[in-house]
Protein backbone atom coordinates (compact mmCIF):
# COMPACT_ATOMS: atom_id res chain seq x y z
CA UNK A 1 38.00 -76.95 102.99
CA UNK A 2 37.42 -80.00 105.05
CA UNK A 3 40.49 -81.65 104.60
CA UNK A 4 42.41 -78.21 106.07
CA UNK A 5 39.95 -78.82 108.73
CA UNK A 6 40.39 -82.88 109.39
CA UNK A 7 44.31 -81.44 109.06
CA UNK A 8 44.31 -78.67 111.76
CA UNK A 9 42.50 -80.61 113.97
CA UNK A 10 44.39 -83.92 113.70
CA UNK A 11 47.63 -81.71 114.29
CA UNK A 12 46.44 -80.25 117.39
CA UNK A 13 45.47 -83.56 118.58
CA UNK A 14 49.04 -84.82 117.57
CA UNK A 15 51.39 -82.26 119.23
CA UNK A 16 49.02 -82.66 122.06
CA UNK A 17 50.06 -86.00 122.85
CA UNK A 18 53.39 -85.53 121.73
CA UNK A 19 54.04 -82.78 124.58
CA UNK A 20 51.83 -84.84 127.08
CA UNK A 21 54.42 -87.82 126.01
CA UNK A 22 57.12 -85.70 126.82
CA UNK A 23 56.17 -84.43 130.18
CA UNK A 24 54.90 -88.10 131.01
CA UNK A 25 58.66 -89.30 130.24
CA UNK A 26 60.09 -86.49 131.92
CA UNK A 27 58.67 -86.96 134.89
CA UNK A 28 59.74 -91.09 135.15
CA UNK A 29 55.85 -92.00 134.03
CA UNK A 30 57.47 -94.83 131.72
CA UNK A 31 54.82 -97.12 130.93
CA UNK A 32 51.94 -94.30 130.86
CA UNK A 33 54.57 -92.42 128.44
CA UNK A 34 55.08 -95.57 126.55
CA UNK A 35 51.09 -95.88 125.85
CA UNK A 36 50.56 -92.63 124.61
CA UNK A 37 53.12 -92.66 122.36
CA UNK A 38 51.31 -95.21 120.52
CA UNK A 39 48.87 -93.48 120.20
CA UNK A 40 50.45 -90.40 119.33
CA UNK A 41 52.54 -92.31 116.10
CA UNK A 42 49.27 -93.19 115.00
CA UNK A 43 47.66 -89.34 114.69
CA UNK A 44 50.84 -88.55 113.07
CA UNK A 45 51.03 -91.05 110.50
CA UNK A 46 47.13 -90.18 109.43
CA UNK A 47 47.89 -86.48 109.42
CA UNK A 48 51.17 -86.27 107.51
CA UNK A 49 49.44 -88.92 104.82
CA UNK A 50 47.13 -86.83 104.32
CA UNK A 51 49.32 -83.66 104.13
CA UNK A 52 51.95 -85.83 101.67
CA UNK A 53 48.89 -86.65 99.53
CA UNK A 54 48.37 -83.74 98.72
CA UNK A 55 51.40 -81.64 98.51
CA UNK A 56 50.19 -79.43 95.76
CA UNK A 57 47.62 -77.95 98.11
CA UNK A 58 49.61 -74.89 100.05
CA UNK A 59 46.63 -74.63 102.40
CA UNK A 60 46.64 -78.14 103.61
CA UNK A 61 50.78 -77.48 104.68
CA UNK A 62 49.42 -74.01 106.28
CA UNK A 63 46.96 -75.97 108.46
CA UNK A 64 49.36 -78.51 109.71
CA UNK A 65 51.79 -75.61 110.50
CA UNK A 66 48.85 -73.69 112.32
CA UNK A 67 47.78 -76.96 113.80
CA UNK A 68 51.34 -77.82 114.81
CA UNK A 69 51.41 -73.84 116.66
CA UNK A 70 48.15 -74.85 118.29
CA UNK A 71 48.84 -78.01 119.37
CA UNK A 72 51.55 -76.68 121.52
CA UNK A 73 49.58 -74.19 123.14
CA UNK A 74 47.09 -76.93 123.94
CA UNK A 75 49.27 -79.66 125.22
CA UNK A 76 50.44 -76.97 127.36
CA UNK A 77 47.49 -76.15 128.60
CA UNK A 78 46.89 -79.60 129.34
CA UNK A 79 50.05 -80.49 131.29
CA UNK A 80 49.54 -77.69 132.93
CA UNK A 81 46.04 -78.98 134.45
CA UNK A 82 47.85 -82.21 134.82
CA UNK A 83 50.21 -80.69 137.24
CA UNK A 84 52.25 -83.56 138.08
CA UNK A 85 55.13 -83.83 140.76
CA UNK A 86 55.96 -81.68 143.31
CA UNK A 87 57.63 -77.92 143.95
CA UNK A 88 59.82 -76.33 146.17
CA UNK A 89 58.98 -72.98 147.13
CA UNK A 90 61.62 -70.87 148.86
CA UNK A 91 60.11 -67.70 151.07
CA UNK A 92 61.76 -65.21 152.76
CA UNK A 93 59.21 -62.85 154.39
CA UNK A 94 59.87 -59.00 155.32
CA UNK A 95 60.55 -59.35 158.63
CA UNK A 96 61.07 -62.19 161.62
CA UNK A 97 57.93 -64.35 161.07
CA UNK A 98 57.48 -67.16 163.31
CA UNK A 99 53.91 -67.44 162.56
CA UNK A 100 53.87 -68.04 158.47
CA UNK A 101 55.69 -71.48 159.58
CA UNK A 102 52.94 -72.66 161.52
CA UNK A 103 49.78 -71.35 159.87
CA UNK A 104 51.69 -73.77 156.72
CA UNK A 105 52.07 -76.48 159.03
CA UNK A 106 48.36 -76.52 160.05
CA UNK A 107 47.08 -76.21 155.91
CA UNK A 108 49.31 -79.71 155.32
CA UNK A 109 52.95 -78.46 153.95
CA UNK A 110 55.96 -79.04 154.84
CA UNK A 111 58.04 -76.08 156.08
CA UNK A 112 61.37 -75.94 157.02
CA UNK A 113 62.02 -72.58 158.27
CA UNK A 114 64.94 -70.79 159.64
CA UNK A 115 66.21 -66.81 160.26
CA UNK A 116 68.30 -65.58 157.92
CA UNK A 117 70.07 -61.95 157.05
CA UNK A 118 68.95 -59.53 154.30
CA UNK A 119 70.43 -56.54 152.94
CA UNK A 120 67.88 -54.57 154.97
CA UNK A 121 67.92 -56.73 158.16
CA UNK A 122 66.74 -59.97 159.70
CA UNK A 123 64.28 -62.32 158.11
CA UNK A 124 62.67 -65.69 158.31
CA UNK A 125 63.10 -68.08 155.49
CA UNK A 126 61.88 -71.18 154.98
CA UNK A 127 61.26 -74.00 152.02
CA UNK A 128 58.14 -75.71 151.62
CA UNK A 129 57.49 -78.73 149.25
CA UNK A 130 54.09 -79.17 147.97
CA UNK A 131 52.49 -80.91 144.81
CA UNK A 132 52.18 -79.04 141.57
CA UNK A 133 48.25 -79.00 142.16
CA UNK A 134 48.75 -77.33 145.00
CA UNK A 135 51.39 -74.64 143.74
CA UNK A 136 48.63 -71.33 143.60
CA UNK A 137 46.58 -72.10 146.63
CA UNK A 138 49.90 -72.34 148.65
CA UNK A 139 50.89 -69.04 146.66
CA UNK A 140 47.40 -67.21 147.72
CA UNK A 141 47.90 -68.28 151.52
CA UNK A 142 51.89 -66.94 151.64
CA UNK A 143 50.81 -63.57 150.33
CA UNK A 144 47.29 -63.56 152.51
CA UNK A 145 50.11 -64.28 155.00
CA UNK A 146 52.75 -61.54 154.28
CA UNK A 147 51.85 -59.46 150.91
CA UNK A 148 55.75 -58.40 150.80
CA UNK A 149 56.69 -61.85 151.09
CA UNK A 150 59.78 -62.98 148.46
CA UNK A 151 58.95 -66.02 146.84
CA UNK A 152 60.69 -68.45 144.22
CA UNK A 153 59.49 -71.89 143.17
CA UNK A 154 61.63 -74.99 141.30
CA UNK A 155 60.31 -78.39 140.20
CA UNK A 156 61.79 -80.87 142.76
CA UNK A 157 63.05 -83.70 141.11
CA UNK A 158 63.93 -86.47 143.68
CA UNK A 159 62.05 -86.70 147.21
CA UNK A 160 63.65 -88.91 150.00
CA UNK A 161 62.48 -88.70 153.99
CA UNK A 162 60.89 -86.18 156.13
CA UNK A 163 57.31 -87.07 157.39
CA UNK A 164 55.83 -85.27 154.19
CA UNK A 165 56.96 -87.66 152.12
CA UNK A 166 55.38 -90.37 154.55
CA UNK A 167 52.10 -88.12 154.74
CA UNK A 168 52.06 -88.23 150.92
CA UNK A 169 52.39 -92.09 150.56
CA UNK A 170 49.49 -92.88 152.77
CA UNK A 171 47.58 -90.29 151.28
CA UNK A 172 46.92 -87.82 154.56
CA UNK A 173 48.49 -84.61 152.72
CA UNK A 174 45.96 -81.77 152.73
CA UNK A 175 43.12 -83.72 154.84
């Protein structure tokens, strides 16, 4: 029973890494990617050994397959408090808002924010970048904001000009 155990746990540790690796890469972390991917060939090795040793034992392959299932949910889980890089949220409010703009402006974003035309009239739109860490709190002040608010959110990938990006790089964002 304790080598299922040693066997679950080392796979959750494994898969954990491995997705951490992944996002690391992903997001142009190299070096940091690089790291934990040495350490990540090393959990696997131990935990497939151990697993190969012992092939005869069907509960040993269960736990690595439950481990494996686990180990995704908590490498997810992980990234997910990792939150690197940055969003783009797209808003278009109910109505002409020239307010929403502002209030963001004064919490640290950066808006850009224009009128645009719905189906049902005029509106205000506007995109706002904002680090991944940041992503619900700016969610909680759009709808504290405007409830009816329409909002949609995509990973932004490259980030060039713009005094956010100078606000970010000397570290005054959110201050």
């Amino acid at each position: 029973m304790k080598m299922v155990l040693i066997i679950f746990v080392i796979n959750i540790v494994y898969v954990s890494f491995f997705t951490i690796r992944m996002i690391l890469t992903l997001k142009g972390y190299r070096y940091s990617a690089a790291f934990v991917s040495m350490i990540e060939i090393v959990i696997y090795i131990v935990g497939l050994g151990l697993v190969l040793d012992n092939l005869n034992e069907i509960q040993n392959i269960i736990a690595y397959a439950l481990g494996y299932g686990s180990g995704v949910i908590v490498g997810t889980k992980i990234e997910e408090k990792m939150a690197l890089g940055y969003i783009t949220v797209n808003v278009i409010t109910a109505g002409i808002d020239f307010e929403m703009p502002r209030l963001l402006r004064e919490k640290g974003y950066g808006v850009t924010d224009w009128s645009a035309h719905g189906l049902e009239g005029s509106r205000s739109a506007m995109q706002i970048l904002t680090p991944r860490k940041d992503e619900l709190k700016l969610y909680d002040t759009i709808k504290q904001i405007d409830p009816k608010a329409f909002i949609i959110a995509y990973e932004a990938r490259t980030i060039h000009g713009g005094f956010w990006v100078k606000s970010v790089r000397r570290g005054n964002l959110f201050k």
